[in-house]
Protein backbone atom coordinates (compact mmCIF):
# COMPACT_ATOMS: atom_id res chain seq x y z
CA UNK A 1 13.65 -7.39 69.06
CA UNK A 2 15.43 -4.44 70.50
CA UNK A 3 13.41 -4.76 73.87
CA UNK A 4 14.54 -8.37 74.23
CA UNK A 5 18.36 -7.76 73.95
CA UNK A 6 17.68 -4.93 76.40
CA UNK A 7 16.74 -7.45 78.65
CA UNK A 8 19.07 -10.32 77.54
CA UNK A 9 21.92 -7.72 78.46
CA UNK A 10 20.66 -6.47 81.78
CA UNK A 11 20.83 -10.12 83.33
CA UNK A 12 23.99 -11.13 81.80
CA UNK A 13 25.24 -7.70 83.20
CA UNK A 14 23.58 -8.71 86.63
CA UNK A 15 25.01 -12.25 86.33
CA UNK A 16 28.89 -10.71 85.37
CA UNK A 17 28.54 -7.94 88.62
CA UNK A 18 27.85 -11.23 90.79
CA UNK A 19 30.72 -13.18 89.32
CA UNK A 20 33.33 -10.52 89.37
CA UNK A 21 32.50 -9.69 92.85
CA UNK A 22 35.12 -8.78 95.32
CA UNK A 23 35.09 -12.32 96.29
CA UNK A 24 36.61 -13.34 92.92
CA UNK A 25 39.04 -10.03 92.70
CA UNK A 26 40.25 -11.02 96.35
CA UNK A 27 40.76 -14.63 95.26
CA UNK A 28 42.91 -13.67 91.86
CA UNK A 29 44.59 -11.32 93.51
CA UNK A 30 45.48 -13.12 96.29
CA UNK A 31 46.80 -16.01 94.27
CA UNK A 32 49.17 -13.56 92.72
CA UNK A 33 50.18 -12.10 95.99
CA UNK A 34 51.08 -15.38 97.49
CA UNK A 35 53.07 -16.81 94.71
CA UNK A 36 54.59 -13.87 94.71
CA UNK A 37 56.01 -13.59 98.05
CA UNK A 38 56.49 -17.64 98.37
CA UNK A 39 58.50 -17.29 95.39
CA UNK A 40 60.57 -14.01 96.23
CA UNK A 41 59.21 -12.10 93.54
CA UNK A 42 60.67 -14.60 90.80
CA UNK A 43 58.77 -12.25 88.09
CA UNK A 44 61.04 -9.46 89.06
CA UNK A 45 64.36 -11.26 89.86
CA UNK A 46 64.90 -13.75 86.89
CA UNK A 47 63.02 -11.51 84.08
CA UNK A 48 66.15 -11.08 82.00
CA UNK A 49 66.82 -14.57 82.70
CA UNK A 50 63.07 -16.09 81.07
CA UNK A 51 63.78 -13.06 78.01
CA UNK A 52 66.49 -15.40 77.39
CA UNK A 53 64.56 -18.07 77.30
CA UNK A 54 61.73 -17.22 75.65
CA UNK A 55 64.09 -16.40 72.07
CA UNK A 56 66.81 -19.88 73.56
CA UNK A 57 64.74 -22.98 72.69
CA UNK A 58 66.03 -26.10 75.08
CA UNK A 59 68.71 -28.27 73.96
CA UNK A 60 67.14 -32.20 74.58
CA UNK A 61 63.58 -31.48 75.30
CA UNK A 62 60.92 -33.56 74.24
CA UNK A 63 57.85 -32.46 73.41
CA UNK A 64 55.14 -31.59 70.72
CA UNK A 65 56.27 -27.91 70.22
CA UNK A 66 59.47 -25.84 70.74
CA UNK A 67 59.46 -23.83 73.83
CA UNK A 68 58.96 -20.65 71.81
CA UNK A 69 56.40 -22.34 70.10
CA UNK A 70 54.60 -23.50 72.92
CA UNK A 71 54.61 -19.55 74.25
CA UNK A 72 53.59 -18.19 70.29
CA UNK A 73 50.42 -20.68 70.70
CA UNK A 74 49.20 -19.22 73.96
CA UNK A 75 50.27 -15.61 72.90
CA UNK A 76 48.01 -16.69 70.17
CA UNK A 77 44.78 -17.46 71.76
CA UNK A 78 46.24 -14.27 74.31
CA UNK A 79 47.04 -10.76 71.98
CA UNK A 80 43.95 -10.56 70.66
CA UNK A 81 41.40 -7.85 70.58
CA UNK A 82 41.61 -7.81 74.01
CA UNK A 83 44.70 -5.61 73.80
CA UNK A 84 42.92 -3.26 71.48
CA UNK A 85 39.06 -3.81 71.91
CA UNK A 86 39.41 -4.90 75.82
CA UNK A 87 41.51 -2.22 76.89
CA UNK A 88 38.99 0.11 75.18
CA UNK A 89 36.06 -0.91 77.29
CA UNK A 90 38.11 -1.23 80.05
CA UNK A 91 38.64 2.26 80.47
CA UNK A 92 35.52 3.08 79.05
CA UNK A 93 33.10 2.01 81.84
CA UNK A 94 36.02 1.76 84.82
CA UNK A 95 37.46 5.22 83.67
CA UNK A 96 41.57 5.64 83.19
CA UNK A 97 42.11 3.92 86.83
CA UNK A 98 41.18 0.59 84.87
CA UNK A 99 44.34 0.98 83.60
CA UNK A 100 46.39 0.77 86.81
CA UNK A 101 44.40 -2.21 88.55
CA UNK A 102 45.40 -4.06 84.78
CA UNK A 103 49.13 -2.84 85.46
CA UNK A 104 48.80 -4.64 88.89
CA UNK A 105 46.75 -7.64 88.37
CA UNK A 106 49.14 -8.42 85.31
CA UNK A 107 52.34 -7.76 87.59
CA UNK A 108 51.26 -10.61 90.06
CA UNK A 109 49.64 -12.63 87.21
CA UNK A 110 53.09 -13.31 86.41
CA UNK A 111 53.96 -15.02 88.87
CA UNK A 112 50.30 -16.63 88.45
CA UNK A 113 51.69 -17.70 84.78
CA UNK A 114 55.12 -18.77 86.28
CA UNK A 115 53.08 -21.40 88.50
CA UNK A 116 50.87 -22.33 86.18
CA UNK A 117 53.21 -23.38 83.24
CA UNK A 118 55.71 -24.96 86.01
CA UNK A 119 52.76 -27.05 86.65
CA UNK A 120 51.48 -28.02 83.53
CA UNK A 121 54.61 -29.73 82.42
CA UNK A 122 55.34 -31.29 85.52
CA UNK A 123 52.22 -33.20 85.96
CA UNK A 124 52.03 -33.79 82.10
CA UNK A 125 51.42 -36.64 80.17
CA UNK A 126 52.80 -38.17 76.70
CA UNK A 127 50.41 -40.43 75.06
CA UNK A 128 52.65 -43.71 74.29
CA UNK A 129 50.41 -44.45 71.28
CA UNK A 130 50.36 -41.16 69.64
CA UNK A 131 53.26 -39.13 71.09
CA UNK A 132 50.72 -35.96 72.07
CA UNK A 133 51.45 -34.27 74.70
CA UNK A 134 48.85 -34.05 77.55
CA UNK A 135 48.71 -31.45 79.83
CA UNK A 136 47.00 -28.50 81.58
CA UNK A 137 44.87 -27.52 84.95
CA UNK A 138 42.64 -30.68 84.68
CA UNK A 139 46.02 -33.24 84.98
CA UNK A 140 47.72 -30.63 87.60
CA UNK A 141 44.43 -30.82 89.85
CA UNK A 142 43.68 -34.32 89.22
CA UNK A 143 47.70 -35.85 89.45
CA UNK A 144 48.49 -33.08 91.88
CA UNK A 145 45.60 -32.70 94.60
CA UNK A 146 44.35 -35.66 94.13
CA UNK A 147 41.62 -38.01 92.53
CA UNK A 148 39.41 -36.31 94.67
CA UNK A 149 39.55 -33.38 93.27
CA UNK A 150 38.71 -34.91 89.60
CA UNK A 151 35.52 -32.81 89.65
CA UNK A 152 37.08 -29.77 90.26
CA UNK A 153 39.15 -30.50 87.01
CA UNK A 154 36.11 -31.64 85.52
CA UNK A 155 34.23 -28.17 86.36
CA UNK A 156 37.60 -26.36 85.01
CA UNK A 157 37.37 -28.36 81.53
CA UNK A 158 33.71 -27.29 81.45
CA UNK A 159 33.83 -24.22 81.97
CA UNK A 160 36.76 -23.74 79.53
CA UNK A 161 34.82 -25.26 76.73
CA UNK A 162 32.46 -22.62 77.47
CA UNK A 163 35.25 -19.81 77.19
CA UNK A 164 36.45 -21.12 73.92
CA UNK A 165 32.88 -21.12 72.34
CA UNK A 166 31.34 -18.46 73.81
CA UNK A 167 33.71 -16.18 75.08
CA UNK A 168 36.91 -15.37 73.87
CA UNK A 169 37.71 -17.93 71.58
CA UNK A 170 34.60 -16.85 69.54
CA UNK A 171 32.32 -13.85 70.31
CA UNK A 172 34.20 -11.25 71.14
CA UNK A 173 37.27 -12.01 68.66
CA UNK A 174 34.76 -12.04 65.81
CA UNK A 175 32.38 -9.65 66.80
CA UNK A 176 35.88 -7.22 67.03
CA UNK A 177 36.97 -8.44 63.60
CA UNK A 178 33.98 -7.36 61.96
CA UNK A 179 33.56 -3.93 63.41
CA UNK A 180 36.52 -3.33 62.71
CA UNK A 181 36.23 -4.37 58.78
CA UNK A 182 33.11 -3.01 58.20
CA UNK A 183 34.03 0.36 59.88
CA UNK A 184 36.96 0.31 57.47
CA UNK A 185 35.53 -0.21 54.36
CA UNK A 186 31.43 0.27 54.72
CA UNK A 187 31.32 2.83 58.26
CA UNK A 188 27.69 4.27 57.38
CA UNK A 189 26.72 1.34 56.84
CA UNK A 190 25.60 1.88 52.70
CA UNK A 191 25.20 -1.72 51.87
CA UNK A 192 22.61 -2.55 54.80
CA UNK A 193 20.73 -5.74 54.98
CA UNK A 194 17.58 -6.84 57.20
CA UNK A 195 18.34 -10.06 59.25
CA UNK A 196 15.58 -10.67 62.06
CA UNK A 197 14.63 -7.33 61.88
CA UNK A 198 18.39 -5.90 62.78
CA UNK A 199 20.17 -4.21 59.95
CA UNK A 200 23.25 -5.27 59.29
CA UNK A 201 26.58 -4.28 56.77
CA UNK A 202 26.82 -6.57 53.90
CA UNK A 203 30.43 -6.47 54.26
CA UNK A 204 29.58 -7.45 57.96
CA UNK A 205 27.44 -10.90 56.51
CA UNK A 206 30.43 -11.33 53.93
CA UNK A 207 32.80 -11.29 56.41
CA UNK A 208 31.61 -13.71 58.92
CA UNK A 209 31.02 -16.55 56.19
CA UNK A 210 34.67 -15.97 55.38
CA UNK A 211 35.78 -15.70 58.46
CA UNK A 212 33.87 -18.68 59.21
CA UNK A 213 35.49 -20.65 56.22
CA UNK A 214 38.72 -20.01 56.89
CA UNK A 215 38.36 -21.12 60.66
CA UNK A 216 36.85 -24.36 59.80
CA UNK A 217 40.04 -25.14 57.31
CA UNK A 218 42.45 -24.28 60.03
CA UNK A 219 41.51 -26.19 62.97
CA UNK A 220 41.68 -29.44 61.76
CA UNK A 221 45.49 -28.48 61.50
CA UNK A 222 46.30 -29.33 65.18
CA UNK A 223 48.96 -27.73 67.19
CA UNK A 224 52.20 -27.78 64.96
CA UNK A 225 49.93 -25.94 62.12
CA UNK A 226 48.55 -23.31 64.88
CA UNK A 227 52.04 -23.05 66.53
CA UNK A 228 53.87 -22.63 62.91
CA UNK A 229 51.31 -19.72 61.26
CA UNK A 230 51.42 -18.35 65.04
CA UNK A 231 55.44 -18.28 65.40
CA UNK A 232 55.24 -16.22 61.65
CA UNK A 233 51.99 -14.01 62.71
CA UNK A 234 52.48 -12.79 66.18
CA UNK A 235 56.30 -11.42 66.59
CA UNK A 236 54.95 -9.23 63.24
CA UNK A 237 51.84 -8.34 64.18
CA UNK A 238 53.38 -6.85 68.24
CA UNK A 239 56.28 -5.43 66.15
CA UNK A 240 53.97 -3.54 64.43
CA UNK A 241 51.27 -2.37 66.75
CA UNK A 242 54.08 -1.18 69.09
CA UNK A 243 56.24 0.25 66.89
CA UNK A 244 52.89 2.08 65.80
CA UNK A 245 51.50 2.88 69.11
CA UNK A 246 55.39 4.30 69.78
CA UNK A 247 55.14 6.32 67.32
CA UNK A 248 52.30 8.18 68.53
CA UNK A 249 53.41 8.23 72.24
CA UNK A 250 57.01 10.00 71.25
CA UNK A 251 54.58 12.41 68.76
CA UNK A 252 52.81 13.16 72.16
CA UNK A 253 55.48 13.00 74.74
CA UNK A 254 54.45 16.33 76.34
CA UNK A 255 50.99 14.31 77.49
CA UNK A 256 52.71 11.16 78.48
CA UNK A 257 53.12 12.55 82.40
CA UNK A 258 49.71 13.85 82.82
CA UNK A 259 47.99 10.13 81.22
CA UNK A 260 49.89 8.81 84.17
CA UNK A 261 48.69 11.34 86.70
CA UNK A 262 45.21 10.57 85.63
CA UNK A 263 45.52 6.94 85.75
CA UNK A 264 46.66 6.90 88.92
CA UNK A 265 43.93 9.52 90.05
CA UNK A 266 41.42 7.63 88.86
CA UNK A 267 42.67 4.59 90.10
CA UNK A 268 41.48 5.73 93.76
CA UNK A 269 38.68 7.45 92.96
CA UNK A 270 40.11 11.08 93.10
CA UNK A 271 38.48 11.84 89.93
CA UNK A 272 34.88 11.24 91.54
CA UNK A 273 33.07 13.13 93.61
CA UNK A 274 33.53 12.66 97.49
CA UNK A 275 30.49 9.97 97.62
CA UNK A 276 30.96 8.26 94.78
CA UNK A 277 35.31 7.40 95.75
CA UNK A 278 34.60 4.35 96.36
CA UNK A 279 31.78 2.91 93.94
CA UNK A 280 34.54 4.20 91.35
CA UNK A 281 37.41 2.53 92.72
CA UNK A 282 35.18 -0.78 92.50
CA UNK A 283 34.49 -0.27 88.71
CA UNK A 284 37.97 0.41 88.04
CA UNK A 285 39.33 -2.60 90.08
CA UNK A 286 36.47 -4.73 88.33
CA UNK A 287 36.85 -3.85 84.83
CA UNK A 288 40.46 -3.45 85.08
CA UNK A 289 41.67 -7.01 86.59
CA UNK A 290 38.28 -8.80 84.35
CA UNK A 291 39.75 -6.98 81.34
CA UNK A 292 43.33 -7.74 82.27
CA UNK A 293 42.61 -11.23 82.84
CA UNK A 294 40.88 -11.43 79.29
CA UNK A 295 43.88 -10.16 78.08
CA UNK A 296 46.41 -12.10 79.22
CA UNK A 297 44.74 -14.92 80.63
CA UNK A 298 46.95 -15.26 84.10
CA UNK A 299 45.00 -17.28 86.56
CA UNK A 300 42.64 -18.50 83.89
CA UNK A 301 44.23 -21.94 83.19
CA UNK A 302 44.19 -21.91 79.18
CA UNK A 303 48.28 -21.13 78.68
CA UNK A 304 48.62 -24.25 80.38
CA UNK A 305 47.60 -26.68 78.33
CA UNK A 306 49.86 -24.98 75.31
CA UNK A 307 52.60 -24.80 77.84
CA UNK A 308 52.52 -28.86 78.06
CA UNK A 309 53.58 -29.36 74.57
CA UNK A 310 56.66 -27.51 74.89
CA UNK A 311 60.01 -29.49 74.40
CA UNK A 312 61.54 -29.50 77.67
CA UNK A 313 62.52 -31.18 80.40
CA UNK A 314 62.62 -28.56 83.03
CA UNK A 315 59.08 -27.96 84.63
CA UNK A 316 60.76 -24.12 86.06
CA UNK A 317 62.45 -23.10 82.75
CA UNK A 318 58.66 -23.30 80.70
CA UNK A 319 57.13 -21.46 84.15
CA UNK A 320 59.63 -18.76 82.95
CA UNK A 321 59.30 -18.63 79.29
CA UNK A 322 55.11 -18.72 80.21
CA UNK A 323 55.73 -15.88 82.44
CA UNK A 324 56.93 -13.83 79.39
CA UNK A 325 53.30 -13.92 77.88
CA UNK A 326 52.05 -11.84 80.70
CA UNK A 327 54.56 -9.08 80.63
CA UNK A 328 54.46 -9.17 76.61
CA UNK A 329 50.62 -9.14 76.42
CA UNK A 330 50.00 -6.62 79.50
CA UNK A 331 52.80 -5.01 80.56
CA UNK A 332 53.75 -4.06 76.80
CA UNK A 333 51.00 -3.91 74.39
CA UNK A 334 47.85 -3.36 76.09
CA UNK A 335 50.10 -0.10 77.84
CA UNK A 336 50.06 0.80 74.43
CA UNK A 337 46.71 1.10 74.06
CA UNK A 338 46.08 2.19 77.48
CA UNK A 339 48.11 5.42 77.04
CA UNK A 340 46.60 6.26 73.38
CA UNK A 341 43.36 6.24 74.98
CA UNK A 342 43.78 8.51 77.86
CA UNK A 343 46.67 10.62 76.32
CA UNK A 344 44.07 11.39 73.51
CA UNK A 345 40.80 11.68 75.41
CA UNK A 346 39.63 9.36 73.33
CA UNK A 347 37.61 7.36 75.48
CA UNK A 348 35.30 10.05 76.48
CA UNK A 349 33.72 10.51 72.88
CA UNK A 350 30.09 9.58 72.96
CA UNK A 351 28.73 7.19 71.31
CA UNK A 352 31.58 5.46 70.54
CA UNK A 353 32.60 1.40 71.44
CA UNK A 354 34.99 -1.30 70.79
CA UNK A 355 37.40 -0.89 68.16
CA UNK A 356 36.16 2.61 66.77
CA UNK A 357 37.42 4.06 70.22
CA UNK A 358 40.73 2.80 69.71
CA UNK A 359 40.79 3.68 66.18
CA UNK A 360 39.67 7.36 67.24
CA UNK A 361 42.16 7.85 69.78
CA UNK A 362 45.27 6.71 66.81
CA UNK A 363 43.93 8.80 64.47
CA UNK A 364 43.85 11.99 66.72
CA UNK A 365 47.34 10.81 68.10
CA UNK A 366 48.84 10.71 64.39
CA UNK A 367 47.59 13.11 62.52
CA UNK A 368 50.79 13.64 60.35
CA UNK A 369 49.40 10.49 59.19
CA UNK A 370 46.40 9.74 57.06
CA UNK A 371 42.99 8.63 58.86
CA UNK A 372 42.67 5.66 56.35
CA UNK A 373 45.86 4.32 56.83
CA UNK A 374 45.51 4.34 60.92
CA UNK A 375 42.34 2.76 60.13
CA UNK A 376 43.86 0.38 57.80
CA UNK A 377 46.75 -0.56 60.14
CA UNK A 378 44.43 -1.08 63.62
CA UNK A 379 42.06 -3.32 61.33
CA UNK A 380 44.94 -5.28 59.75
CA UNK A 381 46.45 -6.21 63.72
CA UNK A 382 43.21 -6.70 64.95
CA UNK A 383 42.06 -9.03 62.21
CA UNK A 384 45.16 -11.04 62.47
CA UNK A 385 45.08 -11.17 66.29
CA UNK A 386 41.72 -12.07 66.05
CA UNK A 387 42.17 -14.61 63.83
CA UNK A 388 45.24 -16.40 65.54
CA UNK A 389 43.17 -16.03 69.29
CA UNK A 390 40.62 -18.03 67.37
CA UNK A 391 42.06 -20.60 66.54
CA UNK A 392 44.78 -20.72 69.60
CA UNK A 393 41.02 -20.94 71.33
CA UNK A 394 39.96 -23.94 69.76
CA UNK A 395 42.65 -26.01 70.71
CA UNK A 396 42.35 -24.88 73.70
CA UNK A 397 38.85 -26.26 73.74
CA UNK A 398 38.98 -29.27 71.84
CA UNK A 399 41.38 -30.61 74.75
CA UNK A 400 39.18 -29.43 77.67
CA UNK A 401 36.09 -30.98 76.29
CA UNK A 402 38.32 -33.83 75.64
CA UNK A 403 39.03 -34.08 79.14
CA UNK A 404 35.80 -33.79 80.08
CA UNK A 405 33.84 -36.32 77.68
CA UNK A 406 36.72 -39.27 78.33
CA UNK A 407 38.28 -38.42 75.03
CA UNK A 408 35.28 -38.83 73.17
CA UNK A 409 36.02 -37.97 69.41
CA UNK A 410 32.21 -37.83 68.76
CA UNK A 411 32.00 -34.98 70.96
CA UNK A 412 35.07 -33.28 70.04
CA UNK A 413 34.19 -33.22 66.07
CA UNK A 414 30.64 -31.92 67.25
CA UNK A 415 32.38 -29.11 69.10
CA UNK A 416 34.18 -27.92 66.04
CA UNK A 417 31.02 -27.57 63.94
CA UNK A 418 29.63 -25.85 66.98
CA UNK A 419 32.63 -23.95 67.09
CA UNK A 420 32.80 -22.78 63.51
CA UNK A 421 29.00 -22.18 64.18
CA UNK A 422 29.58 -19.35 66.97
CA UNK A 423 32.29 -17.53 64.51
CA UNK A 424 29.63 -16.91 61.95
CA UNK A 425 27.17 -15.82 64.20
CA UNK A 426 29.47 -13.94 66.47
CA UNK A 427 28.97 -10.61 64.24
CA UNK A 428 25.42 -10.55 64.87
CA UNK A 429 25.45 -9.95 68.89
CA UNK A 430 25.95 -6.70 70.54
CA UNK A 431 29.26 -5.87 71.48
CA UNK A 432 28.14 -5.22 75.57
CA UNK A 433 26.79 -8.53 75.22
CA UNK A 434 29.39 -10.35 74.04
CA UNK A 435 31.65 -8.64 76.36
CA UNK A 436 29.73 -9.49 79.19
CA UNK A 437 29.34 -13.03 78.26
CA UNK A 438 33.05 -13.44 78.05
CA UNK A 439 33.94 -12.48 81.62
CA UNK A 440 31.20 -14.32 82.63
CA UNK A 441 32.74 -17.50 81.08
CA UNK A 442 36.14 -16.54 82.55
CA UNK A 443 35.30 -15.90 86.00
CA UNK A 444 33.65 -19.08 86.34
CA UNK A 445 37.12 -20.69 84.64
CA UNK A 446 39.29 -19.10 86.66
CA UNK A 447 37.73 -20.22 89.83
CA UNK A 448 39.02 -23.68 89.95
CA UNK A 449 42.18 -22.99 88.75
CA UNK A 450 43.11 -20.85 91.22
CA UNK A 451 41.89 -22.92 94.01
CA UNK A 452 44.43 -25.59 92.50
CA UNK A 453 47.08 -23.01 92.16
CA UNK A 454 47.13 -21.73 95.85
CA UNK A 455 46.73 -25.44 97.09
CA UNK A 456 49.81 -26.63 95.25
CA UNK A 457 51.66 -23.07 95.88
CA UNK A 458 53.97 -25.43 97.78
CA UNK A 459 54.94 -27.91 94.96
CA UNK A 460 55.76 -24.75 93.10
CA UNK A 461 58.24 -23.56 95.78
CA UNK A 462 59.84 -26.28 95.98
CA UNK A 463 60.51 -27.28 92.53
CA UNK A 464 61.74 -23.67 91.89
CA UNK A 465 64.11 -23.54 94.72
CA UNK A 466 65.14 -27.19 93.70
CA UNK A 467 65.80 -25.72 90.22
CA UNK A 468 68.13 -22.73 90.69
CA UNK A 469 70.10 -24.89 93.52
CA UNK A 470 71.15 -27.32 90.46
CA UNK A 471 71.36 -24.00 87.98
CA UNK A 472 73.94 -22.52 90.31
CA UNK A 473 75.69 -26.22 91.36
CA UNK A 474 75.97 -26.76 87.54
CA UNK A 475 77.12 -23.03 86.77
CA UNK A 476 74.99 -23.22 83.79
CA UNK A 477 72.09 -24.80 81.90
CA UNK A 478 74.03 -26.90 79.74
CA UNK A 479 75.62 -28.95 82.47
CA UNK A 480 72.42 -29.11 84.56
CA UNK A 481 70.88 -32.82 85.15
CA UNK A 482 67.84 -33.10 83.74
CA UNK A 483 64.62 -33.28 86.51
CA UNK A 484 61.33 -34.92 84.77
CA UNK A 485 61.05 -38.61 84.89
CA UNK A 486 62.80 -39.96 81.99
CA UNK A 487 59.79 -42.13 80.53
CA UNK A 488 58.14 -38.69 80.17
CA UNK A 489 60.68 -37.61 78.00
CA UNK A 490 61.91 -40.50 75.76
CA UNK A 491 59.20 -40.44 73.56
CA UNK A 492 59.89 -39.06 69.87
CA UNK A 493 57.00 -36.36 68.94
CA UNK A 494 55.36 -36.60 65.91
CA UNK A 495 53.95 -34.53 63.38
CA UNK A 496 50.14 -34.36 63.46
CA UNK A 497 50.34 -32.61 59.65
CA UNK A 498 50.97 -36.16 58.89
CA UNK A 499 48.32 -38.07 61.12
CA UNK A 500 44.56 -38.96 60.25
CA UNK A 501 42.22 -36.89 62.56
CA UNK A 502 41.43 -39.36 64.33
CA UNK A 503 44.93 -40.54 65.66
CA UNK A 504 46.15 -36.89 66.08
CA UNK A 505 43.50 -36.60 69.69
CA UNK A 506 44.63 -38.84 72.51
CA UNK A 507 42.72 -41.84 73.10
């Protein structure tokens, strides 16, 4: 059995070094790069200005979600246990320099995320029979390129099915979730079981059927449920892990400028030897933008669609507010991790992966504080990250393989039971594996949108320029005139708590 996941994990790996070529890197990065400029560095400039927004719901916007909880749905399905497991592996095979090309790809995903939610509400749709709002990368593509370019929106809605069932919506968030709970309370492994010849924890088996039950109670929530346990869940849960990781950084401030210095180092290869500069550089750019784009998902296309819902009628003040995610997700938490790692030398301890690295490097940071409580406090963020990425993730995927079947509900309700399937099995793959499979799944996902994104650069210019010339005319948002069509807007939301299933999906 070993022999065949051996195998099973040297193609994937082959098949991910192929994807996440430097034809893919150039592409992301380049996206980021132009929108960047064509914009004026909007990221930069109006920061403070989409802070404000993020915490000031709109006044009049119509939607299926507040603005904030529009961004708490895709921070969902984003801080996840890619800021804590991701970063890990990150700068376990790319070295500390992964760090730096995450620090960069996230600073021009911003303006990636800017685009992307400016687009999604502007080429949105509102049901007139159910009030749901629909949105995302297939409608920008299709409304906004063209009808021509359907199957390019059809290959995006594919291929993000595929993300949200095998890659992160599933795999990887579960797989994290129960390492992390079974290295908590059973690490050697005492209660083993035999399953296909594998041994596995029995808190390991208990979890995932738990895990899996819980899941399958959730989803059929719909967005308002997701976006309400999200809104409660996610400010607590970053509050926490950076008030933790904080803790540790001011405990180890004398370190702080030499983690840099190596980042940076190893960044360009200065750590290797003279031969080997540049197949390091490579492996940190790779894992570094693949794990940054796990993490905050800029350039992938899934904020989107939860960007859509939000109550507004300005397509440029959700861009900001969606821009927020990236800086929160990257530019704050998974530096967190980032500098515990390399601070503590964590990630050179052999033999260790995933969560346990992270969990080593806290406990070696802290050590004024007990090793059970670390433990306790990594597996309690990571387990609720998990969880919320989960089911942020099936949303996400309900409505791309909505797009794609012709809003079949057949199909969708299959894709849930297939979906609750891959949480309960998640636990049993390797965690290379299901790393690999997930950046597989992504690369191919973020293809499409990002050919959309640099095609419609243009649209994005112009309705952002158009937007701060009636900001500054008005002197401020209140007296602003409203710029979506007002049919798109008119339309009083409803609550899909109250709905059957069936009326709660678009028809």
């Amino acid at each position: 059995m070993e022999s065949v996941f051996g195998a099973v994990n040297g193609a994937l790996v082959a098949i991910d070094d192929f994807i996440w070529g430097v034809p893919l890197m150039v592409l992301i990065l380049f996206g980021g790069i132009l929108l960047t400029v064509r914009l004026r560095g909007v990221q930069f400039r109006q920061l403070p200005r989409a802070l404000r927004y993020m915490v000031k719901n709109e006044k009049g916007g119509t939607g299926e979600v507040s603005s904030f909880g529009a961004l708490c749905t895709a921070l969902s399905a984003t801080i996840g246990t890619g800021n804590i497991v991701g970063v890990a592996t990150a700068i376990v095979a790319g070295g500390p320099g992964a760090m730096f090309w995450m620090w960069l790809a996230a600073l021009f995903g911003m303006a990636t995320k800017f685009s992307e939610g400016l687009l999604a509400v502007k080429y949105r749709d509102i049901d007139k029979k159910t009030g749901h709002v629909l949105g995302g990368p297939f409608y920008y593509i299709e409304r906004g390129m063209g009808m021509k370019w359907r199957w390019l929106a059809k290959m995006f809605a594919f291929f993000g099915m595929c993300v949200g069932l095998f890659g992160i919506g599933t795999f990887t968030q579960v797989n994290s979730i129960s390492g992390a709970i079974t290295g908590f309370f059973d690490p050697d492994k005492a209660l083993a079981v035999n399953i296909l010849g594998m041994e596995y924890s029995l808190v390991t088996v208990i979890g995932s059927l738990v895990l899996a039950l819980l899941v399958g109670l959730v989803v059929i929530g719909g967005l308002k449920r997701i976006a309400k346990v999200s809104e409660r869940v996610i400010p607590a849960m970053v509050v926490l892990y950076v008030g933790f990781s904080l803790i540790l950084i001011f405990a180890n401030l004398d370190k702080v400028p030499a983690a840099f210095v190596t980042i940076f180092q190893s960044a360009f290869g200065l750590q290797a030897a003279a031969g080997g500069m540049l197949g390091a550089i490579i492996i940190a750019m790779q894992k570094g933008i693949a794990r940054g784009i796990f993490s905050n998902e800029a350039g992938l296309g899934s904020a989107p669609i939860a960007a859509a819902a939000a109550q507004t009628k300005e397509p440029v003040r959700q861009g900001l507010v969606s821009m927020t995610g990236t800086f929160l997700d990257t530019i704050v938490v998974c530096s967190m991790t980032g500098l515990a790692l390399v601070m503590t030398g964590a990630y050179q301890i052999p033999g260790l992966e995933g969560a346990a690295v992270t969990t080593a490097a806290f406990q070696s940071g802290l050590p004024f504080i007990p090793a059970d409580i670390v433990s306790f406090v990594l597996m309690a963020c990571l387990v609720l990250f998990g969880f919320t990425t989960i089911l942020g993730w099936d949303y996400y995927g309900e409505r791309c393989l909505e797009y794609f079947s012709n809003g079949s509900m057949k199909a969708v309700k299959a894709y849930r039971w297939l979906y609750i399937a891959a949480v309960f099995i998640g636990p049993y793959m390797t965690v290379a594996a299901v790393w690999t499979i997930a950046d597989i799944f992504n690369g191919l996902m973020a293809i499409p949108n990002m050919i959309a994104l640099v095609a419609l650069s243009g649209v994005v210019v112009k309705e952002t320029r158009d937007y701060f010339a009636r900001l500054k005319a008005a002197g401020d948002e209140e007296g602003m005139e409203p710029h979506l069509p007002k049919d798109n807007w008119d339309i009083p939301p409803i609550d899909p708590l109250d709905e059957p299933d069936a009326a709660r999906m678009p028809a």
